[in-house]
Protein backbone atom coordinates (compact mmCIF):
# COMPACT_ATOMS: atom_id res chain seq x y z
CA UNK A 1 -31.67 14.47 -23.25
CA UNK A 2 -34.35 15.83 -26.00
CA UNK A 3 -34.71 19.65 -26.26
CA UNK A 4 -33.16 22.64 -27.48
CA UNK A 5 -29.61 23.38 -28.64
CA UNK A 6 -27.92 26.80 -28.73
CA UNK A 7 -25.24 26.81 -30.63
CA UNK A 8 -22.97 30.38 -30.78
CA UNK A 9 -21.64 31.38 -34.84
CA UNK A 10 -18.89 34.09 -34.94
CA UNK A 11 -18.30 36.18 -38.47
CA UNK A 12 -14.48 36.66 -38.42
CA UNK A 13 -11.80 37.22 -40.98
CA UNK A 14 -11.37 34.34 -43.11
CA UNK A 15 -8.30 32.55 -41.73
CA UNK A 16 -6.89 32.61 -45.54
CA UNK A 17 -6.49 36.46 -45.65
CA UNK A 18 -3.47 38.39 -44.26
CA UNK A 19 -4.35 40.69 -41.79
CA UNK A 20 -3.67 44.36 -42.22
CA UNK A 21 -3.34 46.57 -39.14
CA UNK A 22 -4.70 50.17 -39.83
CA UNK A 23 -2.82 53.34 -40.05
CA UNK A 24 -4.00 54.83 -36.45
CA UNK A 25 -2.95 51.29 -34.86
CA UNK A 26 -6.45 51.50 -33.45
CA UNK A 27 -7.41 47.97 -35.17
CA UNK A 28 -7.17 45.43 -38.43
CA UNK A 29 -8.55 46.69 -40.97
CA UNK A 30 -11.90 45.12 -42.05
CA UNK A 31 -13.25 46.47 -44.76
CA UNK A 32 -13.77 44.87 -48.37
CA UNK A 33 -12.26 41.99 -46.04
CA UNK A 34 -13.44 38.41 -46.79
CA UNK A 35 -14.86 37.28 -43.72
CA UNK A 36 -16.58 33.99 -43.44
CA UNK A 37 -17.66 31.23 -39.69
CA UNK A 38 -14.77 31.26 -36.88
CA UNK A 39 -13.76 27.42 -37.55
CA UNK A 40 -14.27 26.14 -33.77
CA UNK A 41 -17.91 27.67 -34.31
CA UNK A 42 -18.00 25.40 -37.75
CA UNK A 43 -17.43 22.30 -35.12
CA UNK A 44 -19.61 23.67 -32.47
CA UNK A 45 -22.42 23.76 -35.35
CA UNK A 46 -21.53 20.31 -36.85
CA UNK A 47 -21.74 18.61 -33.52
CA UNK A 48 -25.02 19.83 -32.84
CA UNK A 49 -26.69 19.19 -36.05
CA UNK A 50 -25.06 15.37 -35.81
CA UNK A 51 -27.41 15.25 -31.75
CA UNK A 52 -30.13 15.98 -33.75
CA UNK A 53 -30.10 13.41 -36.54
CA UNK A 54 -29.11 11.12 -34.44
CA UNK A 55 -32.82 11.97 -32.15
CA UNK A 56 -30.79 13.02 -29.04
CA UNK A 57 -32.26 16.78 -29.43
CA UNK A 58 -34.93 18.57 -31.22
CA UNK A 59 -33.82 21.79 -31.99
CA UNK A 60 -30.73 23.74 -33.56
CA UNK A 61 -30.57 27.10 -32.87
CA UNK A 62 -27.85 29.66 -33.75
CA UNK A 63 -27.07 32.71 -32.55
CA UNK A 64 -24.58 35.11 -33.54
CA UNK A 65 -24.07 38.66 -32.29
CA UNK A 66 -23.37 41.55 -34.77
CA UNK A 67 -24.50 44.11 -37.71
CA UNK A 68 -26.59 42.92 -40.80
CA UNK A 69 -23.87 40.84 -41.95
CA UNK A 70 -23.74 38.37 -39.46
CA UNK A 71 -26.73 37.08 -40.76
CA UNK A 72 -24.60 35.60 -43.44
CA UNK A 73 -23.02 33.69 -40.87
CA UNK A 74 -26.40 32.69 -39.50
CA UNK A 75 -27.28 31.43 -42.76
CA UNK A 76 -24.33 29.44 -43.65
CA UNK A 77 -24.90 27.34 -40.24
CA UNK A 78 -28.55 27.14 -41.20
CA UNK A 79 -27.60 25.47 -44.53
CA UNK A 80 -25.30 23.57 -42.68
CA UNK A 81 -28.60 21.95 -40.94
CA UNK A 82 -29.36 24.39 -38.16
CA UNK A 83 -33.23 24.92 -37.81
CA UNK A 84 -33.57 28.79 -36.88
CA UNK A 85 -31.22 31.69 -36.37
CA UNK A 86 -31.24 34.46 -33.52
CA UNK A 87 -29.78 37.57 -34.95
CA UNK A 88 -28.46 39.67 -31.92
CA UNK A 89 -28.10 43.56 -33.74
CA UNK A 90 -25.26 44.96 -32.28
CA UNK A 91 -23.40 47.88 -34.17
CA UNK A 92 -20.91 51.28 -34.02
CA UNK A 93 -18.86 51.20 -31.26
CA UNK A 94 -21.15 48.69 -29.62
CA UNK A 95 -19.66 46.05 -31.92
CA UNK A 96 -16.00 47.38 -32.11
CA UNK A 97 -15.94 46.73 -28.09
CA UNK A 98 -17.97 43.34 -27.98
CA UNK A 99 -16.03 40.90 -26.00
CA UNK A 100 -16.33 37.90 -24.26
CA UNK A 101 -18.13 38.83 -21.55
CA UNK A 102 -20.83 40.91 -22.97
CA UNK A 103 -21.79 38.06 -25.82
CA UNK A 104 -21.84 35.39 -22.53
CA UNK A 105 -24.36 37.66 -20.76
CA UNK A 106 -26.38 37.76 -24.23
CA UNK A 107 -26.21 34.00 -24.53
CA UNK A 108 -26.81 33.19 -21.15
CA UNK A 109 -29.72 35.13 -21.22
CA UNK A 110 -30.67 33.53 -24.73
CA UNK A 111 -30.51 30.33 -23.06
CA UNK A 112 -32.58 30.69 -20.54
CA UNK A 113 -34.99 32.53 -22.62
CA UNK A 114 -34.96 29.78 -25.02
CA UNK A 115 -34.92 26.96 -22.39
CA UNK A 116 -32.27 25.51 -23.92
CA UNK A 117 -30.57 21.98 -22.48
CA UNK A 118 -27.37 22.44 -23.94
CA UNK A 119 -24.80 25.64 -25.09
CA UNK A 120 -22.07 24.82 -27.48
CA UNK A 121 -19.80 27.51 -28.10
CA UNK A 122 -16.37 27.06 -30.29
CA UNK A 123 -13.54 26.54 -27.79
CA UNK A 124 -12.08 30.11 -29.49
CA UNK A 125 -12.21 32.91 -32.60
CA UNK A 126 -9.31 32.92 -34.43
CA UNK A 127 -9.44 36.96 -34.64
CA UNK A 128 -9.20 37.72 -30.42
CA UNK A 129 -8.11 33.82 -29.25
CA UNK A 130 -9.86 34.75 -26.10
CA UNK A 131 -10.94 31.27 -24.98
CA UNK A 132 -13.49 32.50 -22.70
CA UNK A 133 -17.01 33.02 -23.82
CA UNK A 134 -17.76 29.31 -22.97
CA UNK A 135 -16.32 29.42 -19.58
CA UNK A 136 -18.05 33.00 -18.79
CA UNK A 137 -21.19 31.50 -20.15
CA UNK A 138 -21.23 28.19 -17.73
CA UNK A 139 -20.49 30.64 -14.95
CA UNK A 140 -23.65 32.82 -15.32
CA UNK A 141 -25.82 30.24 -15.89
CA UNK A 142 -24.34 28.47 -13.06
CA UNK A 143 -24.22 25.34 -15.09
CA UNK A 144 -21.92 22.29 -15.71
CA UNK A 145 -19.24 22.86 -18.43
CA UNK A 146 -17.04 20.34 -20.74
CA UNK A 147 -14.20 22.54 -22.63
CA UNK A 148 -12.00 21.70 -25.30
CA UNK A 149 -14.10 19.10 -25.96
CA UNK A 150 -13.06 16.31 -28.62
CA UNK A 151 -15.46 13.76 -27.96
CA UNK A 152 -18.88 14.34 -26.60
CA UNK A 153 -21.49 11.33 -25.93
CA UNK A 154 -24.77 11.67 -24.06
CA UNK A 155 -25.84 9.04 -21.50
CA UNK A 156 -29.61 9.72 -20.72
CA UNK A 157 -29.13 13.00 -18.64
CA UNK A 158 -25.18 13.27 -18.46
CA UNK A 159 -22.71 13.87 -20.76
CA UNK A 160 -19.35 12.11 -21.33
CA UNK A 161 -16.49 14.33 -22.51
CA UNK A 162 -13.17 13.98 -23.57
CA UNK A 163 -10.92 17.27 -23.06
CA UNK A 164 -8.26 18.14 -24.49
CA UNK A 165 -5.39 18.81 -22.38
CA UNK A 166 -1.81 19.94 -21.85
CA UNK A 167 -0.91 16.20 -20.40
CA UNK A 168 -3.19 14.21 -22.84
CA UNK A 169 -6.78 13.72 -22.84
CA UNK A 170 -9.55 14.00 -19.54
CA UNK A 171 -12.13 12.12 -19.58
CA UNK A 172 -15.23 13.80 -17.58
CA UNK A 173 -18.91 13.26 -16.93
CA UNK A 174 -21.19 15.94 -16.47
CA UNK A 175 -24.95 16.78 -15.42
CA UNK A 176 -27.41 19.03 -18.06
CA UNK A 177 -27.84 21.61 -18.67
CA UNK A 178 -24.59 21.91 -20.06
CA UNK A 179 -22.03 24.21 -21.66
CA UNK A 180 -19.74 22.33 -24.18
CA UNK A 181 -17.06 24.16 -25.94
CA UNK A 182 -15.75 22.23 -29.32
CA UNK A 183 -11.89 21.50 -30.21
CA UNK A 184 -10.13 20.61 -33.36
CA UNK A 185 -10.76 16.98 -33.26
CA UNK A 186 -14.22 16.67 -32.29
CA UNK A 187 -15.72 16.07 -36.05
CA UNK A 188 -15.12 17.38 -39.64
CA UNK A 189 -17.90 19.88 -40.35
CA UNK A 190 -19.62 18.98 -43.47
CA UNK A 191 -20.24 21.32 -46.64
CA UNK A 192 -22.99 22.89 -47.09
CA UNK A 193 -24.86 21.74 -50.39
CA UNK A 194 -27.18 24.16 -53.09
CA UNK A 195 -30.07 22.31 -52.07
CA UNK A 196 -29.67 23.47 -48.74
CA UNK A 197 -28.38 26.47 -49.11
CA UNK A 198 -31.26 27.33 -50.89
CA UNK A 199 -33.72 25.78 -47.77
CA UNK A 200 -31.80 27.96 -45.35
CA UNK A 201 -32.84 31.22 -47.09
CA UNK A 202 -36.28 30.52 -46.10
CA UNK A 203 -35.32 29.39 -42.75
CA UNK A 204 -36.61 32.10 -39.87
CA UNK A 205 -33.87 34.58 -38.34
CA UNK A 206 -34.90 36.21 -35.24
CA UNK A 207 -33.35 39.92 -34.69
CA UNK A 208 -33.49 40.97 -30.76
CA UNK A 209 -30.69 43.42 -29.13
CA UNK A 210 -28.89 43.13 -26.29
CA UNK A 211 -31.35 45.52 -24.50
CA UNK A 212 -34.40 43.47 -24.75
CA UNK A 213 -32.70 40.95 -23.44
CA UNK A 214 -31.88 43.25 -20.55
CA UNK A 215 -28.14 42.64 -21.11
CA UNK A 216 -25.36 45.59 -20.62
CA UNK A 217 -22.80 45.16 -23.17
CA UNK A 218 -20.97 48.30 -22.17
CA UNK A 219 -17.01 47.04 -22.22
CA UNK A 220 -14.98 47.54 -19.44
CA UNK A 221 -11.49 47.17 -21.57
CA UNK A 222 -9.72 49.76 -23.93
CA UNK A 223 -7.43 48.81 -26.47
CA UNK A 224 -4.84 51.12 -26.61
CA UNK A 225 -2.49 50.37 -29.46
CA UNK A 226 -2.85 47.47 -31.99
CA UNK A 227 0.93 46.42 -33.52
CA UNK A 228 1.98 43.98 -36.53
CA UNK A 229 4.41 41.13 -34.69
CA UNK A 230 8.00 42.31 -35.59
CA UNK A 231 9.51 40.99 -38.72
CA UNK A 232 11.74 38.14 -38.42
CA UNK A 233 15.39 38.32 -39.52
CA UNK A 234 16.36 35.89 -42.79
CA UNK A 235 18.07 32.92 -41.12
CA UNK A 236 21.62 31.53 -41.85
CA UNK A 237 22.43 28.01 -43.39
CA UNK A 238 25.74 26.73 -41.53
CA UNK A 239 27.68 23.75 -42.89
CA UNK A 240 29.42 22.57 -39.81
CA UNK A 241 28.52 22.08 -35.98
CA UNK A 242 31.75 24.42 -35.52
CA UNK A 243 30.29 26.68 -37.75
CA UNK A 244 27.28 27.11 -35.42
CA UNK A 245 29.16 27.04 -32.30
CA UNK A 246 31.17 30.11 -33.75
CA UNK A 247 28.13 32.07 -34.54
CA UNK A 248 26.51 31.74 -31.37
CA UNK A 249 29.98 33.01 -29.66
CA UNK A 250 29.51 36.19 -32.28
CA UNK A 251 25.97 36.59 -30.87
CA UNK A 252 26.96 36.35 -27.09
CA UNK A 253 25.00 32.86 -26.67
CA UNK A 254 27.56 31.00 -25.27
């Protein structure tokens, strides 16, 4: 396979901050929040830059969907080694209702625009844990997919993955085009150096919306409330295995 890459970069909280819920339980709060690249999209990123040094593909192209500041996302994967950026403006209430579905109709529509041979997509964010852009986008574009991938080699026009699964690992071939969505173990995604970081400033960023892509990203959810998990009771040190059996007759247990 030699040809085009799309690779899909999600700004979310950093996973180091402690999420706040706001006041009207309508969301988290965001604001003066550090945010920083969902991890899995890190991966997805890393893999694709590692095809292309190693000749299998041409291009790297990221895309992330978003207001201005997703185009410091977009940069950080371009220092990482990513050769052009697609900025896809999306803002207000637009943004606050984006889901899975809507940003798979903008990258299936990317990738066909782009003529890309290959989509890969972090197998998750760590802010909604949806798991399902990468499936939703295979299913639009009608085209193989490898999920939870944590080994991916190409063989001329197929693809070899290893999946992660409940049971153990699945080992799968698969035609391109292809959507491959990355897990944990698939590689360590490298940091980005000054030298680079400076290159990717001059790197090109495309800005479309979802419109010109003829995409509808109205939502067709509503979140209604948005709770902290309960707080979890102090636990108990017990000295004796009698001691424990008494205290789970005292809590009705056995």
């Amino acid at each position: 396979m030699s040809g085009r890459v799309l690779v899909g970069v999600k700004r979310v909280i950093d996973y180091a901050v402690k999420i706040r819920v706001k006041p009207d339980n309508s969301s988290v709060v965001t604001d003066g929040v550090k945010h920083s690249m969902n991890p899995f999209c890190e991966i997805a990123v890393e893999e694709a830059v590692k095809m292309k040094e190693k000749k299998f593909i041409k291009e790297v192209v990221v895309v992330s969907c978003g207001p201005q500041q997703a185009q410091e996302t977009i940069r950080t994967a371009l220092a990482m080694g990513a050769d052009r950026g697609i900025h896809v403006d999306v803002t207000g209430k637009d943004y606050d209702n984006l889901g899975p579905l809507q940003v798979s109709k903008i990258m299936a529509a990317l990738a066909k625009k782009e003529e890309a041979q290959l989509v890969i997509l972090g197998k998750q964010a760590i802010d909604d844990d949806c798991n399902q852009t990468g499936q939703m986008t295979a299913a639009l574009l009608d085209w193989p997919q490898g999920t939870f991938a944590s080994e991916v080699t190409l063989e001329g026009d197929k693809m070899k993955v290893v999946r992660e699964i409940d049971g153990g690992l699945e080992t799968i071939k698969i035609n391109t085009p292809a959507v491959i969505t990355a897990d944990l173990r698939l590689n360590t995604p490298r940091y980005a150096t000054l030298p680079n970081i400076m290159k990717a400033k001059k790197k090109k960023i495309d800005k479309v919306k979802p419109a010109d892509l003829g995409v509808d990203i109205t939502s067709r959810l509503e979140v209604l409330r948005v709770d902290e998990p309960p707080h979890r009771e102090a636990g108990v040190k017990l000295e004796t295995v009698a001691d424990l059996v008494d205290k789970l007759k005292e809590a009705g247990t056995i």
